[in-house]
Protein backbone atom coordinates (compact mmCIF):
# COMPACT_ATOMS: atom_id res chain seq x y z
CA UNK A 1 9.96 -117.63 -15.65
CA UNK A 2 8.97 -119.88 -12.88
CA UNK A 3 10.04 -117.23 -10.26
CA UNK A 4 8.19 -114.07 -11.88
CA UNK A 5 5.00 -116.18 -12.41
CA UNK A 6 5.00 -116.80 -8.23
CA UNK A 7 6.02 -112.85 -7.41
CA UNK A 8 3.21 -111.83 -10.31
CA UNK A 9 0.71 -113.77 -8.51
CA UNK A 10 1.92 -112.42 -4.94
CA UNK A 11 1.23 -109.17 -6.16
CA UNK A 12 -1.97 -110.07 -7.57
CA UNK A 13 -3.15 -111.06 -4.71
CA UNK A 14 -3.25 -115.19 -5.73
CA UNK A 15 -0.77 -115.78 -2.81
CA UNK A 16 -1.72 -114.15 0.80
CA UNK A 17 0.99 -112.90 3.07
CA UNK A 18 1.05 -114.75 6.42
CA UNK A 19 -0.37 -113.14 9.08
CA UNK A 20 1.60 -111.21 12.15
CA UNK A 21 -0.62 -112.45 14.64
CA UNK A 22 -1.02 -116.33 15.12
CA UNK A 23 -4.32 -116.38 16.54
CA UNK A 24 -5.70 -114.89 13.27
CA UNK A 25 -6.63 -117.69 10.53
CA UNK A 26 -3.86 -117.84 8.24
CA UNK A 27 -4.20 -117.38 4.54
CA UNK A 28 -3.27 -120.28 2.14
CA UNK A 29 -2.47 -120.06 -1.10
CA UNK A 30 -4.49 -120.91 -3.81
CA UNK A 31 -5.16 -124.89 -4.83
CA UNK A 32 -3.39 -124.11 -8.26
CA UNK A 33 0.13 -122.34 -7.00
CA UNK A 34 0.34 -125.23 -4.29
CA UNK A 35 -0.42 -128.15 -6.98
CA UNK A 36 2.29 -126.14 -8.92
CA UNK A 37 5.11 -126.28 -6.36
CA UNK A 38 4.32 -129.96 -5.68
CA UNK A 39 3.96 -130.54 -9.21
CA UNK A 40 7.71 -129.33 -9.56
CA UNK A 41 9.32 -130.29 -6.39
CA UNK A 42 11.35 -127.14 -7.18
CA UNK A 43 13.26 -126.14 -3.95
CA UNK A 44 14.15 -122.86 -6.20
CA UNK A 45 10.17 -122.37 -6.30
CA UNK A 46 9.79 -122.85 -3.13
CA UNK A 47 12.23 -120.49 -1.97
CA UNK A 48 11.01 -117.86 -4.46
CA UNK A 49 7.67 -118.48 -2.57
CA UNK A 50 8.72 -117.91 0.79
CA UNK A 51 11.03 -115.06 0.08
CA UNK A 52 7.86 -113.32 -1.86
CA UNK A 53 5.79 -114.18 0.76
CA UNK A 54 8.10 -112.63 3.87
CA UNK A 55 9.02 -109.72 1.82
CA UNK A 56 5.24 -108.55 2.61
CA UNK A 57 5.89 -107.96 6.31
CA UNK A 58 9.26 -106.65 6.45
CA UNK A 59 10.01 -103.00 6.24
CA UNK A 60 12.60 -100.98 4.66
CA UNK A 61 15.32 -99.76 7.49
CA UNK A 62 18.16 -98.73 5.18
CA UNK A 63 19.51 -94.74 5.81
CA UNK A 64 21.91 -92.27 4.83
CA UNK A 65 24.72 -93.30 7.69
CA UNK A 66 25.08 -89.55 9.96
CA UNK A 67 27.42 -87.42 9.25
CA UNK A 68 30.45 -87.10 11.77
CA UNK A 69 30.20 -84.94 14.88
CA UNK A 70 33.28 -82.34 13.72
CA UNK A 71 31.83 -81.87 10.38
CA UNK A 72 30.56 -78.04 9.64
CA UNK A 73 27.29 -78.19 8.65
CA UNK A 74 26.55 -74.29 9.09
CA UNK A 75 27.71 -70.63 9.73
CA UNK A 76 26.86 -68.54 12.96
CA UNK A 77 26.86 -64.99 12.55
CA UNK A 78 27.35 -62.65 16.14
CA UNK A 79 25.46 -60.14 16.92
CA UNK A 80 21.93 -61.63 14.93
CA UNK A 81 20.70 -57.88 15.02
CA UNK A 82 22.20 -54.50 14.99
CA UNK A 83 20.26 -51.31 15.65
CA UNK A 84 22.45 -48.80 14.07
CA UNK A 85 22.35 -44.72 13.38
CA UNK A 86 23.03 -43.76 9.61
CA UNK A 87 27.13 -43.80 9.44
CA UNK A 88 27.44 -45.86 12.60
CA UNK A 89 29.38 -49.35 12.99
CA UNK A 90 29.15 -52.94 14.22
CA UNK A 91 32.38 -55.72 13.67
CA UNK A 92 30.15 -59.08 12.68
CA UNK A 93 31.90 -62.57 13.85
CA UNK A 94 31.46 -65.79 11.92
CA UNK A 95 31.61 -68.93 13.86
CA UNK A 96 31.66 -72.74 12.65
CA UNK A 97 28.29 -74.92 14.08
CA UNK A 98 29.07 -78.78 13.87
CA UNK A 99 26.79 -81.44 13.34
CA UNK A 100 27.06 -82.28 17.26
CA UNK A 101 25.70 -78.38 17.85
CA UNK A 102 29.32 -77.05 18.93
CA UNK A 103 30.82 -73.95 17.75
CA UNK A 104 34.31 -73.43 16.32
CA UNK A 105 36.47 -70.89 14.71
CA UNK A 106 35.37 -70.33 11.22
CA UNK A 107 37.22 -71.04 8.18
CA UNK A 108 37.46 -68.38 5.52
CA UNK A 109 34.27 -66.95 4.94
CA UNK A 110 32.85 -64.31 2.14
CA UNK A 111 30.83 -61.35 3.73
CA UNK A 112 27.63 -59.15 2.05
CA UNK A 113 25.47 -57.09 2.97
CA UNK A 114 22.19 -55.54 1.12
CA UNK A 115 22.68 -52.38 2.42
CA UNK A 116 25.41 -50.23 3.17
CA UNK A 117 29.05 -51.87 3.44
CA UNK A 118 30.90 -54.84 4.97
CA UNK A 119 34.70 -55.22 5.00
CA UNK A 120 36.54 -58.50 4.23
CA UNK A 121 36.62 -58.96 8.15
CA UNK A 122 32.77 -58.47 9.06
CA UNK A 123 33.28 -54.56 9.73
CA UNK A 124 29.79 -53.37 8.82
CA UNK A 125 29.13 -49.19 8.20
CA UNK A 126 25.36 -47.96 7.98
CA UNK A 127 24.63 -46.35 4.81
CA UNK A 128 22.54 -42.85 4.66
CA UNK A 129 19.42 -45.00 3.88
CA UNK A 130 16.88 -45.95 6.70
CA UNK A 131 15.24 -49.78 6.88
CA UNK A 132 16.36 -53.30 7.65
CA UNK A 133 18.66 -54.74 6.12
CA UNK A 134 21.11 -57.89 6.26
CA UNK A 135 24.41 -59.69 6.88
CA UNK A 136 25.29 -62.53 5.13
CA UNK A 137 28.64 -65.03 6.10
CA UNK A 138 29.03 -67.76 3.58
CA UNK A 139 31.70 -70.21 3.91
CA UNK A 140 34.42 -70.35 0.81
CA UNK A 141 34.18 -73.21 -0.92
CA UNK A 142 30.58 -74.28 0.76
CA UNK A 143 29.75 -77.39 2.19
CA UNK A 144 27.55 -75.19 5.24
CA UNK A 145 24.80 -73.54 5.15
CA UNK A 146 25.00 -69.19 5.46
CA UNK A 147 24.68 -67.19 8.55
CA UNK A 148 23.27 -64.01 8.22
CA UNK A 149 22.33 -61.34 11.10
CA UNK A 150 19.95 -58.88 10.56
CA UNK A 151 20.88 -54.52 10.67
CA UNK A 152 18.15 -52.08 11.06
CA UNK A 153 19.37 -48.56 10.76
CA UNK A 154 17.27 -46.24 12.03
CA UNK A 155 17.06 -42.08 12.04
CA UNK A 156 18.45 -40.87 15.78
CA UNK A 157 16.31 -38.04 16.72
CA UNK A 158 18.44 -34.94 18.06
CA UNK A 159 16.51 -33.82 21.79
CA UNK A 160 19.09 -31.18 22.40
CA UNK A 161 22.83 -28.87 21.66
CA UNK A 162 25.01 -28.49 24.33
CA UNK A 163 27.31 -25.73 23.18
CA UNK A 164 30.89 -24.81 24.67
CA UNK A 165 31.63 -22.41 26.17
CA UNK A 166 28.59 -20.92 26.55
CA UNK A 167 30.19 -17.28 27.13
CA UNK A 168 33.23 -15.81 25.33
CA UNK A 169 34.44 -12.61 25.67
CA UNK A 170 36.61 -11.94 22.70
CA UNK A 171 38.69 -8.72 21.95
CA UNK A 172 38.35 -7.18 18.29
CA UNK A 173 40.05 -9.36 15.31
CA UNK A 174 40.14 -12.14 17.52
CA UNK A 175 39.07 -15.95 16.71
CA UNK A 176 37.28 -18.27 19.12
CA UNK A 177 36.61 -22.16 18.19
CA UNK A 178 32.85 -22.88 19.76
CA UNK A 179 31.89 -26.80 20.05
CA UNK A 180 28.75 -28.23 19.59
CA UNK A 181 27.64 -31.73 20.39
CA UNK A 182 24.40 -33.33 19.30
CA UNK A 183 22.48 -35.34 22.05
CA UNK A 184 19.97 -38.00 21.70
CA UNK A 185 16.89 -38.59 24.60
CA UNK A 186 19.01 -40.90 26.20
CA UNK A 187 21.99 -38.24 26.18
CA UNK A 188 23.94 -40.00 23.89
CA UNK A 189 26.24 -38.36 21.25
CA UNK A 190 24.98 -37.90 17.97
CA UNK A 191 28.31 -37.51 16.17
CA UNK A 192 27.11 -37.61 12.71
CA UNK A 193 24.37 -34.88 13.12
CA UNK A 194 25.10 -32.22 11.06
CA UNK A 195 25.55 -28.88 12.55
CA UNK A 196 24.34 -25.56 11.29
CA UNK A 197 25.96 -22.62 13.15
CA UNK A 198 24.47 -19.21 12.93
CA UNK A 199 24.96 -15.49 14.25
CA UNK A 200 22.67 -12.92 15.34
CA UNK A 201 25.03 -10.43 14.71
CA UNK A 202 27.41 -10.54 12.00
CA UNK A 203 28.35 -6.98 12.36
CA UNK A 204 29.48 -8.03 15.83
CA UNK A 205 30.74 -11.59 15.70
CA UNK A 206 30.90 -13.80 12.53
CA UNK A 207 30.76 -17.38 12.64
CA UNK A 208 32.08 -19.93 10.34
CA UNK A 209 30.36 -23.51 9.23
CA UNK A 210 32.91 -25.02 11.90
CA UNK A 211 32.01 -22.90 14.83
CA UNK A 212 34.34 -20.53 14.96
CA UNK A 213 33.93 -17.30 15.74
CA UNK A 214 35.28 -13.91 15.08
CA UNK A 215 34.55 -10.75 16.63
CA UNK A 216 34.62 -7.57 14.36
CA UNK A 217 33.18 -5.19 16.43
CA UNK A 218 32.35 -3.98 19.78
CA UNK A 219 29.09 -5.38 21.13
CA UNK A 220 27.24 -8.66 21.66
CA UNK A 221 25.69 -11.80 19.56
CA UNK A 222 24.45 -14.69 20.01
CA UNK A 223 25.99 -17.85 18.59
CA UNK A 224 23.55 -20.57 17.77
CA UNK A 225 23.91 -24.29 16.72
CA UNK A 226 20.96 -25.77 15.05
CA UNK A 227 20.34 -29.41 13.96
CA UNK A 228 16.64 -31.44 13.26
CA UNK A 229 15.10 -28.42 14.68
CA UNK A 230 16.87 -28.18 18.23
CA UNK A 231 19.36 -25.31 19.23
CA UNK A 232 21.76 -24.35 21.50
CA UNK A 233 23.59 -21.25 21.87
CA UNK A 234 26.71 -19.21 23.06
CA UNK A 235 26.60 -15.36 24.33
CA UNK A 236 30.02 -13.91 22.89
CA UNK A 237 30.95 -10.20 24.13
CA UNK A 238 32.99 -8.17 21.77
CA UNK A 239 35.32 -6.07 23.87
CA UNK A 240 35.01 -2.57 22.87
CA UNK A 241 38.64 -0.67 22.32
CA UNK A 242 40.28 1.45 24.77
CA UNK A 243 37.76 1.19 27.62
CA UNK A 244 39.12 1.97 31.10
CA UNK A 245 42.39 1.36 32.45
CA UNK A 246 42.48 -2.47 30.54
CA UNK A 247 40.52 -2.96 27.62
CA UNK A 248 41.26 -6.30 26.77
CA UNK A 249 40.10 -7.63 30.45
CA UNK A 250 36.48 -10.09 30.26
CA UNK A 251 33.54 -8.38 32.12
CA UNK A 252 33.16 -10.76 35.69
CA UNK A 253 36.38 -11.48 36.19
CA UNK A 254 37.64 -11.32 40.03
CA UNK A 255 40.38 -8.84 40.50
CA UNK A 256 43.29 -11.01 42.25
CA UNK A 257 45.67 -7.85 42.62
CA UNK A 258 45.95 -4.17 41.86
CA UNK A 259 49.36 -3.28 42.71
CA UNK A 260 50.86 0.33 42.00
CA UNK A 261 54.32 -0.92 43.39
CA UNK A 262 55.05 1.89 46.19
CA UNK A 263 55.81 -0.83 48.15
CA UNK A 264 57.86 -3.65 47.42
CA UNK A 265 55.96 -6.33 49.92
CA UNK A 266 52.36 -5.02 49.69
CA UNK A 267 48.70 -6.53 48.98
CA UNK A 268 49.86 -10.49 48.79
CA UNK A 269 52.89 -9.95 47.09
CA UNK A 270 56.45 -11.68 48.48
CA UNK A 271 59.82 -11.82 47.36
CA UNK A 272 60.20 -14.72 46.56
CA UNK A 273 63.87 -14.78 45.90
CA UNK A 274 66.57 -11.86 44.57
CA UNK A 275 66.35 -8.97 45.45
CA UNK A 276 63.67 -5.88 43.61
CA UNK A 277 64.15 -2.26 44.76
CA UNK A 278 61.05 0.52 44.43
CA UNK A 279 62.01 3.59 42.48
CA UNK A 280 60.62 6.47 41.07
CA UNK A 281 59.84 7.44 37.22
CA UNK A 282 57.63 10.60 36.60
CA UNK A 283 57.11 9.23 33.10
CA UNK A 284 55.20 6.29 34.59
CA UNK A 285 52.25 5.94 32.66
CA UNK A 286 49.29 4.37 34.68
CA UNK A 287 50.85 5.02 38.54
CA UNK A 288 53.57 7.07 38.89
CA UNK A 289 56.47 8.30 40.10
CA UNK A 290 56.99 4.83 42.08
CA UNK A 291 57.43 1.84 40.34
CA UNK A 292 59.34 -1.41 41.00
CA UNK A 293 63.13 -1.57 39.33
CA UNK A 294 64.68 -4.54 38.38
CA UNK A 295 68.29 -4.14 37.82
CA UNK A 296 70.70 -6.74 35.84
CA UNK A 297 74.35 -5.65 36.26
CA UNK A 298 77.51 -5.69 34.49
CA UNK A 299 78.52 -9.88 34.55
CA UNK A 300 74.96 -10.80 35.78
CA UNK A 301 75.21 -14.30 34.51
CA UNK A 302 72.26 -15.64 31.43
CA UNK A 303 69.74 -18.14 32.94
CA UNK A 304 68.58 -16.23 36.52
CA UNK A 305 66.35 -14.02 37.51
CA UNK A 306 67.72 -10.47 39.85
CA UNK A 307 64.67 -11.55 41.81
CA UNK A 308 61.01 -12.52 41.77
CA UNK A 309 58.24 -11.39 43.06
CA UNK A 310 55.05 -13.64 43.86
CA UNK A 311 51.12 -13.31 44.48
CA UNK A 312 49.03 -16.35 44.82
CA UNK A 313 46.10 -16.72 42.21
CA UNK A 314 44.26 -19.74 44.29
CA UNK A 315 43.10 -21.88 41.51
CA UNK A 316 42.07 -20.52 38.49
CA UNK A 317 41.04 -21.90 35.35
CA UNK A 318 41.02 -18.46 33.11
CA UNK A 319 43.58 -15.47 34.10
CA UNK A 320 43.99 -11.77 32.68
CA UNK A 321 46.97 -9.80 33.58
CA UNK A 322 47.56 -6.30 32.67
CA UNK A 323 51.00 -4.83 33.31
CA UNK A 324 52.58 -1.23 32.09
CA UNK A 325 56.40 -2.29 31.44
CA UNK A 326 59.80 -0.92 30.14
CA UNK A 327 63.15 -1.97 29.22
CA UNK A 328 66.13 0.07 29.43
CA UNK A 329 67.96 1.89 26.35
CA UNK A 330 70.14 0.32 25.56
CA UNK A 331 69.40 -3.43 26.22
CA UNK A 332 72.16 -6.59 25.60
CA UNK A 333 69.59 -9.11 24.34
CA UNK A 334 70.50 -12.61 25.79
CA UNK A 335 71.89 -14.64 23.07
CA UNK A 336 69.17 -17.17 23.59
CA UNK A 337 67.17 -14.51 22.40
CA UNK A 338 64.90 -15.06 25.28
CA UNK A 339 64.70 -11.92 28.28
CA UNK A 340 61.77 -12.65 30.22
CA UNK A 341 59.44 -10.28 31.88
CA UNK A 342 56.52 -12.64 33.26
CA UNK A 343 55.09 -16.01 34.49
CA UNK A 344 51.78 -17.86 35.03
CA UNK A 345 52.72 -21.01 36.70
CA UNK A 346 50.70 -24.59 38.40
CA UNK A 347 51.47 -25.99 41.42
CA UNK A 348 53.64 -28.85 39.63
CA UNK A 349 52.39 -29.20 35.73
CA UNK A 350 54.68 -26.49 34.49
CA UNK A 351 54.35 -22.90 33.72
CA UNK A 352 53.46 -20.31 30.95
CA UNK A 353 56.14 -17.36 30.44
CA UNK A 354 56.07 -14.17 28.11
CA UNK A 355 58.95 -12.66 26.87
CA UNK A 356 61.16 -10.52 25.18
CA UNK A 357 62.27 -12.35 22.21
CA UNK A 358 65.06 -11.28 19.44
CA UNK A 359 68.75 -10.99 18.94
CA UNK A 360 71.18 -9.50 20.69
CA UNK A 361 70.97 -5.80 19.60
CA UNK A 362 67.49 -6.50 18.84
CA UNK A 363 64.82 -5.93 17.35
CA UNK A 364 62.47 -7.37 19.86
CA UNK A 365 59.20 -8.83 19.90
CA UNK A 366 56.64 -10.26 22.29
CA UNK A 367 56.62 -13.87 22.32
CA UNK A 368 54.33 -16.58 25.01
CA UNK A 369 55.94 -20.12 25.52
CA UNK A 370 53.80 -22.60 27.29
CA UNK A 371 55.86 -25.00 29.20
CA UNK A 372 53.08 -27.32 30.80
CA UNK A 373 53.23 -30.79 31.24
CA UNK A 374 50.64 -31.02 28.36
CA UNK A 375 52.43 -28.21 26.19
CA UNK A 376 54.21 -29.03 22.83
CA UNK A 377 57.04 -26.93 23.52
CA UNK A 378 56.45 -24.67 20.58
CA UNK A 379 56.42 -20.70 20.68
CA UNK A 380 53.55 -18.70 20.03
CA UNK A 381 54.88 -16.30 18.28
CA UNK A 382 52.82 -12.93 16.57
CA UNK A 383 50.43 -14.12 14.44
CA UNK A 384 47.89 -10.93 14.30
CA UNK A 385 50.38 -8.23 13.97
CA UNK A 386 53.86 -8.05 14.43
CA UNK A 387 54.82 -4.75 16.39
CA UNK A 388 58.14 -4.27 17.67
CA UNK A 389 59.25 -3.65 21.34
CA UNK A 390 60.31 0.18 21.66
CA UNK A 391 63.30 0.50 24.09
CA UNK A 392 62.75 3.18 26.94
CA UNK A 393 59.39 3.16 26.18
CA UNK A 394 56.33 2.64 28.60
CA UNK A 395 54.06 -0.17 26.81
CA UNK A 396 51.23 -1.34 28.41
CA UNK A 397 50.73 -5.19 28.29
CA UNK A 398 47.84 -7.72 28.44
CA UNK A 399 47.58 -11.23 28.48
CA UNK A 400 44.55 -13.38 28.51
CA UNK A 401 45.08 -17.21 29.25
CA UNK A 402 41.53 -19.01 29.10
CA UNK A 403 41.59 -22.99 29.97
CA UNK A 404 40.23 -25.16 27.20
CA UNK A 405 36.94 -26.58 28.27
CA UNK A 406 36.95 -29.29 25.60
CA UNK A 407 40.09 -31.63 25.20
CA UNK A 408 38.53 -33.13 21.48
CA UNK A 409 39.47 -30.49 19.73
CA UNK A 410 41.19 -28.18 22.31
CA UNK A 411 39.91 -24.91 22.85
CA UNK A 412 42.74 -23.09 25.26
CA UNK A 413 43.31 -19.78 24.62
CA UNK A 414 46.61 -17.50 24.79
CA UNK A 415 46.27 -14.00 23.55
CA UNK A 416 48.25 -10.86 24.12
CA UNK A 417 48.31 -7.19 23.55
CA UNK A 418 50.84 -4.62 23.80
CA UNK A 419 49.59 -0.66 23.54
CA UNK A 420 46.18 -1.77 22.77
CA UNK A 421 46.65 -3.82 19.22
CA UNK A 422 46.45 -7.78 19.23
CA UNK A 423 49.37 -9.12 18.99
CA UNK A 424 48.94 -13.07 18.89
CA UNK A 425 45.55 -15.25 19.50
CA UNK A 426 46.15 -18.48 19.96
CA UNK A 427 42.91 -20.82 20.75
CA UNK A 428 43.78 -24.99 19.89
CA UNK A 429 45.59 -24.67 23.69
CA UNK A 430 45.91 -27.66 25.78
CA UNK A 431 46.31 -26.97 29.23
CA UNK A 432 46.89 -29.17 32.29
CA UNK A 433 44.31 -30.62 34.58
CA UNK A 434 45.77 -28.52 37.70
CA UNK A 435 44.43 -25.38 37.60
CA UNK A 436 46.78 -22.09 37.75
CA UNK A 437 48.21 -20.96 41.44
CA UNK A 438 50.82 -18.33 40.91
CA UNK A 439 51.36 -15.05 39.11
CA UNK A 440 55.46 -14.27 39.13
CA UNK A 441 57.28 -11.24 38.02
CA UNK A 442 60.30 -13.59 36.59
CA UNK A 443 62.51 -11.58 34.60
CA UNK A 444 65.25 -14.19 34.16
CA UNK A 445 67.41 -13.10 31.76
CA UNK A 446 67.93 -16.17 28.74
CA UNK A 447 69.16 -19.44 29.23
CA UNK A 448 72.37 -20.81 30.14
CA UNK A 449 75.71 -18.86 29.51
CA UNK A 450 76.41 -15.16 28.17
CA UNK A 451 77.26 -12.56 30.69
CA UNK A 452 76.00 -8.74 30.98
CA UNK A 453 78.72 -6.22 29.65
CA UNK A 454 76.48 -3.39 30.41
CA UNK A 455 73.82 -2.33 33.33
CA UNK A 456 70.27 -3.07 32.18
CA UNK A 457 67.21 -2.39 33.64
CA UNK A 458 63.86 -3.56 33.66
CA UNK A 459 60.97 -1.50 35.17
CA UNK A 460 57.39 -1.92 36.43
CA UNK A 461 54.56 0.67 36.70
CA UNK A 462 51.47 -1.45 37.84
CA UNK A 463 50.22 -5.01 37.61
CA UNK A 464 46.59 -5.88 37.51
CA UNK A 465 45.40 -9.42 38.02
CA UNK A 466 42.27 -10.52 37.69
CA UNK A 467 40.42 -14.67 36.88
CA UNK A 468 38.16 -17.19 37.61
């Protein structure tokens, strides 16, 4: 009772504190509180005294003791912002911050986002919606406070179409893939720009929500690409049927040779190896009576040529050739089923051949086999219509090969006629960087093994080059 009676009148104000300063006139306590203490003789009142009375200058210093340096206290998230295009995406990392400011690999942490989505591994994908919107990394189990990065997806504003190609000449019934990329002011793709792809001409050339196009009649159109306003466009050129000496050749192409065979080394050609022998055939169709006569005879072994003839094409990315060609009657088919007639080749990525393709006693049917270093080894085989090979018949022959000028998809083409009608149109080619140097009349009869039990002969009327 004793005690509280001395703290109650410390508090009261009966009993000054002591001053900090010595030169400043101490307090005293009251008369009564110091008769009190005498009065007693209490050391335990005394005590209670001077503990009340040095509790008034003292100051509290107790604190929370700080936490250790390795201890997460928070979650870093990496990149803090993200400017991203409707569909695009950004890979978030989560880092551990320690209560000495280092950064450490994070435990398991839970991702969300407000808009669009966020894998379990911090892959974010931009929704459709526009705005700002954001990240959040929160540590399983807690103990740390969230990181969170902020995403503002934002409208990319199409400034122009770049088409390819932007010329196609295309033969009736035939199918060309055009590709259209979306570019940004900065000339950045815009891969998730939607393209609208639209024909001046239908009657000409049709063309499908993918961009491809295909011709239906003679003429010309213009192919246009469309998206947020800005086009770009393609001319395609229909070719019309049976129009001079080779229908199916594209308008600009440079003539590489025109050669009517009355010679057998004339206008850049060479033998190259074998031996070729100029005869005469009244029946020639385009240049007669000469023509050039290849001739396999009785045990001419499979897998060689009687000889081949060369001309140099000096580069070129897109070839025509136009050839009027027979085969004898009878003919042993090779029992490869292969019996070559012709060759585009590189300087050392491969080659393309055509050929006479079916079973021994036939029938026969053109076939192309592209044997480039970047070829899949498949045949292209008919796929418009399937017309057999006549036997001691003149047919004339055309073949278009047309380098692909985008490599995502391909666009090569490989297309071939025989009498006029298209016989296959092929145009998901892809074709070697090296461009095409030689033109070779190859006729290398199959593959390995089998034997001729009969004298065969192959004959040319004219071959007509032409590129760019």
């Amino acid at each position: 009772m004793f005690e509280r009676a001395i703290l109650a009148a410390i508090a009261s104000g009966a009993v000054g504190a002591p001053s900090a300063t010595p030169s400043i006139r101490r307090e005293t306590a009251p008369t009564s509180i110091v008769t009190m203490i005498r009065a007693t003789g209490s050391l335990r009142a005394r005590l209670a005294l001077a503990a009340a009375a040095g509790c008034l200058s003292c100051r509290d210093t107790s604190v929370m003791p700080p936490p250790s340096p390795d201890r997460v206290v928070a979650i870093a998230v990496a990149p803090q912002v993200a400017d991203l295009a409707p569909g695009d995406t950004q890979r978030f990392v989560a880092r551990s911050v320690t209560a000495a400011g280092d950064t450490v690999p994070a435990p398991t942490v839970e991702w969300h986002a407000t808009g669009g989505t966020i894998t379990p591994d911090g892959v974010y994908t931009a929704g459709s919606d526009v705005g700002v919107f954001s990240v959040t990394a929160t540590r399983v189990g807690g103990g740390a406070l969230p990181g969170r990065a902020g995403v503002h997806v934002f409208q990319r504003v199409v400034a122009m179409i770049h088409v390819q190609p932007d010329t196609a000449t295309l033969p009736i019934q035939g199918s060309w893939p055009l590709h259209a990329v979306a570019l940004d002011s900065a000339g950045d793709s815009l891969p998730t720009a939607p393209i609208t792809w639209i024909s001046t001409n239908p009657a000409v050339a049709m063309v499908d929500t993918n961009g491809l196009v295909t011709a239906v009649d003679s003429g010309t159109a213009t192919i246009t690409a469309a998206s947020q306003g800005r086009t770009g466009a393609a001319v395609v050129s229909v070719v019309p049927p049976g129009s001079g000496p080779w229908p199916n050749e594209p308008s600009g192409f440079r003539v590489i040779t025109d050669q009517p065979w009355d010679l057998l080394t004339s206008l850049g050609w060479f033998v190259q190896f074998g031996v070729g022998a100029i005869g005469t055939d009244p029946s020639a169709r385009f240049s007669p009576p000469a023509v050039l006569q290849i001739a396999y005879p009785v045990g001419f072994a499979g897998g060689e040529a009687p000889g081949t003839l060369t001309h140099d094409l000096g580069g070129l990315r897109q070839v025509y050739g136009g050839i009027w060609w027979k085969a004898s009657d009878p003919w042993q088919g090779h029992s490869s089923n292969v019996n070559k007639i012709q060759y585009v080749f590189t300087g050392g990525n491969g080659s393309i051949y055509m050929t006479m393709y079916g079973p021994t006693g036939g029938p026969f049917e053109l076939r192309v086999f592209p044997q480039f270093s970047s070829s899949s080894d498949t045949w292209l085989v008919p796929n418009v219509n399937r017309i057999p090979v006549s036997l001691g018949t003149w047919h004339r022959i055309e073949w278009l090969i047309l380098y692909n000028t985008t490599s995502d998809p391909p666009n090569g083409i490989c297309r071939w006629w025989m009498d006029g009608q298209l016989i296959g149109d092929y145009y998901n080619l892809r074709f070697p960087a090296e461009q095409l140097t030689e033109y070779k009349l190859a006729p290398v009869w199959g593959g390995l093994g089998d034997a001729k039990r009969e004298l065969d002969y192959y004959w040319y009327d004219h071959v007509h080059i032409s590129g760019r």
